[in-house]
Protein backbone atom coordinates (compact mmCIF):
# COMPACT_ATOMS: atom_id res chain seq x y z
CA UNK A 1 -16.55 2.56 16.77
CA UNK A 2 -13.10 1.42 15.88
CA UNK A 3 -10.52 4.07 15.14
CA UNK A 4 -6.71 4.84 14.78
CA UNK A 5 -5.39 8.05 17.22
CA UNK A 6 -2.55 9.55 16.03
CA UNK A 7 -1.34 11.96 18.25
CA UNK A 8 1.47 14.46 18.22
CA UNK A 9 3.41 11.83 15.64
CA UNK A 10 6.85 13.18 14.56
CA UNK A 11 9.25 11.14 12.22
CA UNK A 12 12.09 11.64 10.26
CA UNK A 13 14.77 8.94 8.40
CA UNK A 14 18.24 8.96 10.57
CA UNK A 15 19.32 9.71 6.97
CA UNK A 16 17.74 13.02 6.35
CA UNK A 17 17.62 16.85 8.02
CA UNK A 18 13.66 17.24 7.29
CA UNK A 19 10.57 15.27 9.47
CA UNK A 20 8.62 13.46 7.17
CA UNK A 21 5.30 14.16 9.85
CA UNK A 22 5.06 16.85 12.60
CA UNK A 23 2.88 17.20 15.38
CA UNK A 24 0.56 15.07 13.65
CA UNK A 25 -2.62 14.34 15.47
CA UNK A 26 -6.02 12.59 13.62
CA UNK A 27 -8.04 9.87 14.07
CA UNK A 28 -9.46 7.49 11.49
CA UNK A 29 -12.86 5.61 11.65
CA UNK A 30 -12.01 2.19 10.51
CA UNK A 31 -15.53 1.71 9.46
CA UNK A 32 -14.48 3.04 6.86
CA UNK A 33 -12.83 2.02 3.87
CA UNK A 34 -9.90 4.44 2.89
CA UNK A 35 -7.16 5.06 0.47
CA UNK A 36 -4.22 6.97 0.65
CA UNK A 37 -2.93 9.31 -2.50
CA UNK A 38 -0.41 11.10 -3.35
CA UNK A 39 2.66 12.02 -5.05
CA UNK A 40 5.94 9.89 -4.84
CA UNK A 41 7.99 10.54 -1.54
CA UNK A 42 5.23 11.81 0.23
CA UNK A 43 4.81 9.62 3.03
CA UNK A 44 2.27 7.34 2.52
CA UNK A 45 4.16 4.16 2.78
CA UNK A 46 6.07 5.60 5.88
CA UNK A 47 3.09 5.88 7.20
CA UNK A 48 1.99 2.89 6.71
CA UNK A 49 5.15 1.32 8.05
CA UNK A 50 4.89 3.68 10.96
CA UNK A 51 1.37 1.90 11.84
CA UNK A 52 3.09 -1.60 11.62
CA UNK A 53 5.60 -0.91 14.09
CA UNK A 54 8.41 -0.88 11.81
CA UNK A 55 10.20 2.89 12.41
CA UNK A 56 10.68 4.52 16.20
CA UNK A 57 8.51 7.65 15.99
CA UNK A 58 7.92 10.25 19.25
CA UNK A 59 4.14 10.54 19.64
CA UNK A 60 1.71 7.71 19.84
CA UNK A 61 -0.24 5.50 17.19
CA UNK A 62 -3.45 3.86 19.02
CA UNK A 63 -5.76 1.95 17.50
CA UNK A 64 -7.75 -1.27 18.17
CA UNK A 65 -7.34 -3.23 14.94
CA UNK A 66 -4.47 -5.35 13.74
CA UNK A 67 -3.03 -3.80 10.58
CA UNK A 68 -1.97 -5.77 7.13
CA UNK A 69 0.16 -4.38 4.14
CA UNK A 70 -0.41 -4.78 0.54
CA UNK A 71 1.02 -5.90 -1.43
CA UNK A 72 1.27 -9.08 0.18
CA UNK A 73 4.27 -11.58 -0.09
CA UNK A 74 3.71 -15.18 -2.61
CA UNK A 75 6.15 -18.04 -2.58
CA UNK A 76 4.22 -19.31 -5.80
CA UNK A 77 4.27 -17.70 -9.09
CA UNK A 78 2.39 -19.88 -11.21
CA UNK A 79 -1.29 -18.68 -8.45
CA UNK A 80 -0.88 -15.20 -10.16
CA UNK A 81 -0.05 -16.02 -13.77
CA UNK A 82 -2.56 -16.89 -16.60
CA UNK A 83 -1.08 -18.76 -20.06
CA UNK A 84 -3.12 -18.20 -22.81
CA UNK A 85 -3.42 -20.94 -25.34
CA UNK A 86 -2.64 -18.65 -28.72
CA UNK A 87 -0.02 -18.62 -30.70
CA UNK A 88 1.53 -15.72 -33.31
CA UNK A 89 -0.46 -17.43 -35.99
CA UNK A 90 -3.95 -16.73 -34.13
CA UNK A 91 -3.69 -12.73 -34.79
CA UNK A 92 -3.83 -10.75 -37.93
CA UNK A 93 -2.80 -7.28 -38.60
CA UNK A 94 -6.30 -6.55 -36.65
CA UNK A 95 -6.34 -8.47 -34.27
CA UNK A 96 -7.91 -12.47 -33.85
CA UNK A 97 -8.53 -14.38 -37.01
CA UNK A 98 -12.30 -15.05 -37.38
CA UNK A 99 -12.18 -18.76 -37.92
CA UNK A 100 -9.40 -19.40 -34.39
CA UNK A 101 -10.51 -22.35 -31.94
C-alpha cells in the first residue's frame, strides 16, 4: 500500500504569529482518490505546497509517490478555448431561432 506519513508537521508563514498546522500526524492511503474542502484560508493549498517541497516545515512528510498540482500551467490558450460559430442574430428573446444552421 502506498501512503503519505505526516508526522508531528508544524508550519506557520514568517509573516504571521499563528501555525497554520500543529503537531500534525496522519497518513493517507493513496489508493485512494481524495479531495480536500474547506473554507478560504484554511490550509489546503499550504498543504499542498507543503507536500511539494515548497515551505520549510519542522516534522516530516513521507510518502512514496511523486506529487503534481492542479491547476496545471499552459503556454497555449487557443487548447482550452472553444469559438462557437453564432452570431447575435442566431438568438431570440428565448433563446435559438428554430430555422438557425
Amino acid at each position: 500500500m502506498s501512503a503519505i506519513y505526516v508526522d508531528n508537521l508544524t508550519f506557520g508563514y514568517p509573516s504571521s504569529s499563528d501555525n497554520i498546522f500543529k503537531n500534525v500526524t496522519f497518513q493517507i492511503d493513496t489508493d485512494l482518490k481524495l479531495g480536500f474542502i474547506g473554507k478560504n484560508g484554511r490550509g489546503k493549498t499550504t498543504f499542498l505546497n507543503l507536500l511539494l517541497g515548497q515551505y520549510k516545515y519542522q516534522g516530516t512528510i513521507t510518502s512514496s509517490v511523486q506529487f503534481d498540482y492542479f491547476p496545471y500551467p499552459f503556454n497555449d490558450p487557443t487548447r482550452f478555448t472553444h469559438r462557437c460559430k453564432f452570431s447575435k442574430d442566431d438568438f431570440t428573446q428565448n433563446g435559438f431561432r428554430t430555422n438557425t444552421i
